[in-house]
N, C-alpha and C. Protein backbone atom coordinates (compact mmCIF):
# COMPACT_ATOMS: atom_id res chain seq x y z
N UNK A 1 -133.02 84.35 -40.25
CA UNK A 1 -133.46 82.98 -40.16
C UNK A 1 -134.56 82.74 -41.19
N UNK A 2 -134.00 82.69 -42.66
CA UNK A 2 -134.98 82.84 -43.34
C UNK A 2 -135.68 81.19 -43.98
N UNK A 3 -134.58 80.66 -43.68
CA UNK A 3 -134.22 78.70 -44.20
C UNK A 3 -135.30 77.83 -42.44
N UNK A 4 -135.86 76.58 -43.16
CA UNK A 4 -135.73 75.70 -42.23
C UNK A 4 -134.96 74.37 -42.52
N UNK A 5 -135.06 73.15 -41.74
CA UNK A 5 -134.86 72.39 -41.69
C UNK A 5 -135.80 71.48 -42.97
N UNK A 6 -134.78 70.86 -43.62
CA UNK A 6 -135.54 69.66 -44.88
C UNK A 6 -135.95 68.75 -44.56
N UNK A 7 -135.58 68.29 -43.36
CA UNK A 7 -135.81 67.07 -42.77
C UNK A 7 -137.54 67.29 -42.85
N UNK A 8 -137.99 65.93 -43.14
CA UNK A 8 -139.90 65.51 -43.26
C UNK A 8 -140.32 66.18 -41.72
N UNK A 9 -141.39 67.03 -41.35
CA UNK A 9 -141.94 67.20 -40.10
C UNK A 9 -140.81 68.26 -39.25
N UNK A 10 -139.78 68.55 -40.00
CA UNK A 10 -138.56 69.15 -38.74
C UNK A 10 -139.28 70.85 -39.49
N UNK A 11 -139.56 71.33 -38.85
CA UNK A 11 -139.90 72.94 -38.72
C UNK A 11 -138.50 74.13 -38.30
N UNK A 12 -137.43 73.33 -37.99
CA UNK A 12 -136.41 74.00 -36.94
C UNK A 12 -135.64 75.23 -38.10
N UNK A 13 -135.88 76.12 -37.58
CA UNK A 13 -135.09 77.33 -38.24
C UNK A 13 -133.37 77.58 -38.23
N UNK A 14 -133.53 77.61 -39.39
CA UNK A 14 -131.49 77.43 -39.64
C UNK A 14 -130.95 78.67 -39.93
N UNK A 15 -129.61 79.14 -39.53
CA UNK A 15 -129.14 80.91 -39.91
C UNK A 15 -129.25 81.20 -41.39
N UNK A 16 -129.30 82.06 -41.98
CA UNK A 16 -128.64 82.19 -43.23
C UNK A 16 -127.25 81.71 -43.95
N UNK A 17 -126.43 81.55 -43.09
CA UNK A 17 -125.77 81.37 -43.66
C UNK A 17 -125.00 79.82 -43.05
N UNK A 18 -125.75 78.81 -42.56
CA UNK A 18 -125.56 77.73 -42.16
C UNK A 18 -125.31 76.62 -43.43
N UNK A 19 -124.28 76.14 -43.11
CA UNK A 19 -124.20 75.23 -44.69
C UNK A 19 -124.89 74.30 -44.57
N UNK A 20 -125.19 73.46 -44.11
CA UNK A 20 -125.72 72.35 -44.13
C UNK A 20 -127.61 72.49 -44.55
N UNK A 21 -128.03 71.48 -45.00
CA UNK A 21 -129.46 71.36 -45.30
C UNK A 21 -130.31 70.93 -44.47
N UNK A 22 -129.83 70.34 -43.52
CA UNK A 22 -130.56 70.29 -42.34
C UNK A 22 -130.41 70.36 -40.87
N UNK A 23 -131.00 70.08 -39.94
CA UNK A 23 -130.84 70.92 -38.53
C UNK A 23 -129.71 69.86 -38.37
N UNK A 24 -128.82 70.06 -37.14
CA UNK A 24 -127.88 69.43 -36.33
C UNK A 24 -128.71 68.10 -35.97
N UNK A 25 -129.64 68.57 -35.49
CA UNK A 25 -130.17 66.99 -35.24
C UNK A 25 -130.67 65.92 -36.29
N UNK A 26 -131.28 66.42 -36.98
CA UNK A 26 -131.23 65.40 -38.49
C UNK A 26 -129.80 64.99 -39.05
N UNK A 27 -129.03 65.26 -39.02
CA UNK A 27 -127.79 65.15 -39.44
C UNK A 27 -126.91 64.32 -38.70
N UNK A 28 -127.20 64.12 -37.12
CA UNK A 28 -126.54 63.39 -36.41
C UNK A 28 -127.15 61.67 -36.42
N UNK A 29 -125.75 60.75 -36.38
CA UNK A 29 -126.39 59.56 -36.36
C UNK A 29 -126.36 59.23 -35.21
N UNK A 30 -127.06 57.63 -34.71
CA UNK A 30 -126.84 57.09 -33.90
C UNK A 30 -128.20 57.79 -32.57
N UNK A 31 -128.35 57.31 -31.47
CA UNK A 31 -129.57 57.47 -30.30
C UNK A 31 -128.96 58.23 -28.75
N UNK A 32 -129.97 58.79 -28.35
CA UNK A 32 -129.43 59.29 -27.01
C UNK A 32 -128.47 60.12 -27.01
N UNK A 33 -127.36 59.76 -25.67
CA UNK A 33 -126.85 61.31 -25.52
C UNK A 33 -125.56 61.40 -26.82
N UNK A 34 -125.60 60.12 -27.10
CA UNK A 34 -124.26 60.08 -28.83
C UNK A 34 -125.21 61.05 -29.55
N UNK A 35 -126.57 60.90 -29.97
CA UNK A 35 -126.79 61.32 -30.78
C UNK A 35 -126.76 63.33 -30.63
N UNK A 36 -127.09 63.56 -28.86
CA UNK A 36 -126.82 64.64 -28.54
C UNK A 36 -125.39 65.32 -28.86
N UNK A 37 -124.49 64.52 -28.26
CA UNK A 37 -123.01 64.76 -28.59
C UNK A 37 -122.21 65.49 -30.06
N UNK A 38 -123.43 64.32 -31.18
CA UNK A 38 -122.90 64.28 -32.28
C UNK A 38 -123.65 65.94 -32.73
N UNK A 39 -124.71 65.91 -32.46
CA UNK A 39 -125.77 66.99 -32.87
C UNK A 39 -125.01 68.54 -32.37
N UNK A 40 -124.54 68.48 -31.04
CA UNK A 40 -123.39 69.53 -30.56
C UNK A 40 -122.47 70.08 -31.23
N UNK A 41 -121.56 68.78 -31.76
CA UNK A 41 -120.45 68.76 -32.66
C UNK A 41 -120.73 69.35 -33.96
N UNK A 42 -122.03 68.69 -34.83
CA UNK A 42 -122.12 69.27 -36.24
C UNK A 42 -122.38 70.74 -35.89
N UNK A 43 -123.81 71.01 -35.27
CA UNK A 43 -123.32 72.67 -34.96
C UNK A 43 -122.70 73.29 -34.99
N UNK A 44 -121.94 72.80 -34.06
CA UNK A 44 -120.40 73.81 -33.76
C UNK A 44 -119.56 73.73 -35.34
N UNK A 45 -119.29 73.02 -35.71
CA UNK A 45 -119.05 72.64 -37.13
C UNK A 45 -119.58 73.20 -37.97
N UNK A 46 -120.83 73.34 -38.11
CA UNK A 46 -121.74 74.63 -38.95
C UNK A 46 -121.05 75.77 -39.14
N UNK A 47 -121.59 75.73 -37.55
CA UNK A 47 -121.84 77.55 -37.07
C UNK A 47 -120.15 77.93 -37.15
N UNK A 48 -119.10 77.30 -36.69
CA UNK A 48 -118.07 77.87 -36.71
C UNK A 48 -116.79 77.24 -37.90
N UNK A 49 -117.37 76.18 -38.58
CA UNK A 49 -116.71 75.73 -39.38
C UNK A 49 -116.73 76.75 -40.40
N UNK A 50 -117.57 77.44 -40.80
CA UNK A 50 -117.59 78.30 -41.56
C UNK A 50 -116.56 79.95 -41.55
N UNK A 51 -116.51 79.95 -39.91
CA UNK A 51 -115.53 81.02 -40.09
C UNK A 51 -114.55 80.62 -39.74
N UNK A 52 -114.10 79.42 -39.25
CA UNK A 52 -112.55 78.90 -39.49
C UNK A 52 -112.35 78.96 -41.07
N UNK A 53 -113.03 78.57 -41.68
CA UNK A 53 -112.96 78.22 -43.10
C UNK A 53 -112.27 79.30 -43.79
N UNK A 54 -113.05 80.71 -43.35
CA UNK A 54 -112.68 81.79 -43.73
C UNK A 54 -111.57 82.20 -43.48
N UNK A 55 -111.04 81.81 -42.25
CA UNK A 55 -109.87 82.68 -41.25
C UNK A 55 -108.73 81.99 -42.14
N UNK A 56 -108.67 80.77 -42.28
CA UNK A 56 -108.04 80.06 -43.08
C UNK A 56 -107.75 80.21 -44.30
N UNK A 57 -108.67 80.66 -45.29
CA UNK A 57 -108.20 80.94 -46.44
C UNK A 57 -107.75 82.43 -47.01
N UNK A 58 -108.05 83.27 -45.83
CA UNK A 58 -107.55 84.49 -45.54
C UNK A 58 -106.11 84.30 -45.38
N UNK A 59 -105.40 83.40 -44.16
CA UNK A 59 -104.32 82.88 -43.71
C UNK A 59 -103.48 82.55 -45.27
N UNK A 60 -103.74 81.44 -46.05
CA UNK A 60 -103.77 81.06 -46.89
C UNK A 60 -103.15 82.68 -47.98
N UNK A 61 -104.42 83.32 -48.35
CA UNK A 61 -104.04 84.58 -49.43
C UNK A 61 -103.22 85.48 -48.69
N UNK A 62 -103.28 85.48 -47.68
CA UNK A 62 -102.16 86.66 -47.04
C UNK A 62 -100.45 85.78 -47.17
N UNK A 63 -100.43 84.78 -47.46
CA UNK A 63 -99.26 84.20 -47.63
C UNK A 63 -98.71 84.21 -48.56
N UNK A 64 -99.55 83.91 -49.44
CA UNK A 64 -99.19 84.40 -50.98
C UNK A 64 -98.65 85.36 -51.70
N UNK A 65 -99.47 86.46 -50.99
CA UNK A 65 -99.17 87.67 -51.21
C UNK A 65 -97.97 88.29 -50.22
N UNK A 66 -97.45 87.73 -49.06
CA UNK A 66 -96.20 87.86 -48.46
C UNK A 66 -94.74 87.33 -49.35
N UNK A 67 -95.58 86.23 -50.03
CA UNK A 67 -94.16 85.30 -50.84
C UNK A 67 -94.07 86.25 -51.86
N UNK A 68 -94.76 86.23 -52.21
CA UNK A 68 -94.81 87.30 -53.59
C UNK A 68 -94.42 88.57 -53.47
N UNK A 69 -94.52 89.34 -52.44
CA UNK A 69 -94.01 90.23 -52.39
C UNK A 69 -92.62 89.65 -52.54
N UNK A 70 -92.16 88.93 -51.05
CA UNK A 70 -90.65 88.87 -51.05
C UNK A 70 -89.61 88.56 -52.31
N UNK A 71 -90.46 87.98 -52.75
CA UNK A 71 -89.48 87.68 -54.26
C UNK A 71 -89.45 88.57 -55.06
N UNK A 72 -90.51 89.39 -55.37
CA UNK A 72 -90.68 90.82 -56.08
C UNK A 72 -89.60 91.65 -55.37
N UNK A 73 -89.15 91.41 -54.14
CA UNK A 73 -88.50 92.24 -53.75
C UNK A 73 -86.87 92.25 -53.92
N UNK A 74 -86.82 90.20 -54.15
CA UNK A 74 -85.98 89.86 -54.12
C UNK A 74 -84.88 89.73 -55.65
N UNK A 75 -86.37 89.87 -56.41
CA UNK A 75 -85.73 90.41 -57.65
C UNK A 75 -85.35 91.26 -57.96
N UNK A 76 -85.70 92.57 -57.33
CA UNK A 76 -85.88 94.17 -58.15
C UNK A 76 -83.86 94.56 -56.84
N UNK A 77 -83.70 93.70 -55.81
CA UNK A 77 -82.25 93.78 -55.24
C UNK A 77 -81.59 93.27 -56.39
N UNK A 78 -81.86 91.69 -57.10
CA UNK A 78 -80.78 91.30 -57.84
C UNK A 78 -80.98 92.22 -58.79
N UNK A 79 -82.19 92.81 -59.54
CA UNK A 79 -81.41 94.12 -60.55
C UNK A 79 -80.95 95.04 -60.64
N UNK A 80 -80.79 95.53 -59.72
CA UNK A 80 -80.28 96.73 -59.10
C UNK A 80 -78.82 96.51 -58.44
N UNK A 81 -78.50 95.17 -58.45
CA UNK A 81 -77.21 94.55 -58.34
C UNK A 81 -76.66 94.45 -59.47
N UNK A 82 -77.28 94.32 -60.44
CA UNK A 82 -76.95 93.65 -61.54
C UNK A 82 -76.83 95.13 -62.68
N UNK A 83 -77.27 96.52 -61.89
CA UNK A 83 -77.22 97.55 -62.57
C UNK A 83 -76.10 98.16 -61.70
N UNK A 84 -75.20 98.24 -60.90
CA UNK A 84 -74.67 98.77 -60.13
C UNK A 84 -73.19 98.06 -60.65
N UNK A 85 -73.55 96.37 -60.67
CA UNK A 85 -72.16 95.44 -60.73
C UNK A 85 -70.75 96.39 -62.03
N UNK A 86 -71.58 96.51 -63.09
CA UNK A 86 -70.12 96.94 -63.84
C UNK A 86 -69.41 98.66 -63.55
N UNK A 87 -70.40 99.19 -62.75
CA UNK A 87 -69.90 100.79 -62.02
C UNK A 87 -68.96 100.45 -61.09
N UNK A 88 -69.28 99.46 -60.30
CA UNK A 88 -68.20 98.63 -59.30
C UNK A 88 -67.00 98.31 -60.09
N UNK A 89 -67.21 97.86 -61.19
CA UNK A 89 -65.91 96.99 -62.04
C UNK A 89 -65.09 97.79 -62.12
N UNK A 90 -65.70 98.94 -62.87
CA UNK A 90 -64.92 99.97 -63.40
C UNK A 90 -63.87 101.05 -62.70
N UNK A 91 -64.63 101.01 -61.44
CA UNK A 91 -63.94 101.47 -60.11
C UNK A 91 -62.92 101.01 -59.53
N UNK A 92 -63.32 99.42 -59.54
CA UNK A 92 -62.50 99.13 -59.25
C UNK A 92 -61.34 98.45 -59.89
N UNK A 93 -61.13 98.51 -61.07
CA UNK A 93 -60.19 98.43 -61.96
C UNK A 93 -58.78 99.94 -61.69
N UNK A 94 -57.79 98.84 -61.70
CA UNK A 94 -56.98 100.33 -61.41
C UNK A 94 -56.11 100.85 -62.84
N UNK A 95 -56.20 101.88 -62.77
CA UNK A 95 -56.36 102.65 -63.99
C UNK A 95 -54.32 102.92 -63.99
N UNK A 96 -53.04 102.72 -65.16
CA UNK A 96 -52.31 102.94 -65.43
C UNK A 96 -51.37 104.33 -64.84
N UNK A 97 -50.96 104.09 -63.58
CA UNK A 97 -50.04 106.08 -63.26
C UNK A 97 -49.42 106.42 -64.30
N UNK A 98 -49.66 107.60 -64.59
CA UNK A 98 -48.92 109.09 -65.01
C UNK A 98 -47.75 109.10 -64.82
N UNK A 99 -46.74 109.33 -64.33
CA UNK A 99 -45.36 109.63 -63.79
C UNK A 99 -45.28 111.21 -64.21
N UNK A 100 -45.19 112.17 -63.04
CA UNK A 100 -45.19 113.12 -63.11
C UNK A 100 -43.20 113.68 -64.15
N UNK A 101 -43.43 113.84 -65.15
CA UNK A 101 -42.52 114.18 -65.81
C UNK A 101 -41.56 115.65 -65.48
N UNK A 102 -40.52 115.84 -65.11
CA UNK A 102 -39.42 116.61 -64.10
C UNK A 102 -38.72 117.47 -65.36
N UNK A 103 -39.35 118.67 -65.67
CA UNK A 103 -38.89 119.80 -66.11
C UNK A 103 -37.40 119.82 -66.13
N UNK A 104 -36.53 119.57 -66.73
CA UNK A 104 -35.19 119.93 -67.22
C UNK A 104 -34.79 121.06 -67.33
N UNK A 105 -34.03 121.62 -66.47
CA UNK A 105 -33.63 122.79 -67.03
C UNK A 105 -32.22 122.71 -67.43
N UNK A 106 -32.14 123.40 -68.69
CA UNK A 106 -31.23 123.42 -69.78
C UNK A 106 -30.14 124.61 -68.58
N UNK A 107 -29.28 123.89 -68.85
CA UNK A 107 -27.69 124.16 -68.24
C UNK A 107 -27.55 125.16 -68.66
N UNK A 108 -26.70 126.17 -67.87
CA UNK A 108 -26.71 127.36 -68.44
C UNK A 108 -25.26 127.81 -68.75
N UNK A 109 -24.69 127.89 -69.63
CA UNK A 109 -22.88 127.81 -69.81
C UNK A 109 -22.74 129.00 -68.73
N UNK A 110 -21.62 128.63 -68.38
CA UNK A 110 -20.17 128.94 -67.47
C UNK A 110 -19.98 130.59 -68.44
N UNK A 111 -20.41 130.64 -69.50
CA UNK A 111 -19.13 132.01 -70.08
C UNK A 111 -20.03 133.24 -70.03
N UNK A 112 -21.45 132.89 -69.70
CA UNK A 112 -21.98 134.43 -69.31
C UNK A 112 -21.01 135.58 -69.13
C-alpha cells in the first residue's frame, strides 16, 4: 500500500496495483446509499477488474496458440498427404501381366 488517494484532503490508501487514481469513493458519482452502491461497484471493478482482465487475455493467447497449432497441424497432414499421394498412384496403377510362356517340347520322331 504504497499509493494514496489524489483526491484534495482524501488520505485513503490504495493497493499497488489498483488502477484507478483515486479511492472508490472519489470516483463515485451522485449522494447517499447510490453513491455507496456506486463506490462498491468501482472497487469491485478495481480490485477484480484487473484480474478478469488478465484471465481474459490469457483466454484470448491460449486460443491463438490452439488455432495455430491446429493448422500447423493441419498443414504438416496435407504434406505428408501430398508426399505419400504419388506412392499411392503408383501402387495403384496396375502394371501389364507376363503370360507365363509354355516350354514346347520338340516332338520326338516315331523312327528311334
Amino acid at each position: 500500500m504504497a499509493r494514496k488517494c489524489s483526491a484534495p484532503g482524501c488520505e485513503f490508501p490504495l493497493p499497488d496495483r489498483y488502477p484507478l487514481n483515486k479511492c472508490p469513493w472519489h470516483m463515485a458519482p451522485g449522494q447517499g446509499p447510490v453513491k455507496i452502491a456506486a463506490a462498491l461497484a468501482i472497487a469491485a471493478a478495481g480490485l477484480g477488474g484487473g484480474f478478469a482482465y488478465k484471465k481474459f487475455r490469457s483466454y484470448l493467447s491460449e486460443k491463438k496458440l490452439r488455432r495455430e497449432r491446429e493448422a500447423s497441424q493441419k498443414r504438416q497432414a496435407r504434406e505428408q498427404q501430398k508426399a505419400k499421394s504419388p506412392a499411392r498412384k503408383r501402387s495403384a496403377q496396375k502394371r501389364p501381366r507376363t503370360r507365363k510362356r509354355v516350354a514346347t517340347k520338340s516332338k520326338r520322331s516315331d523312327s528311334d
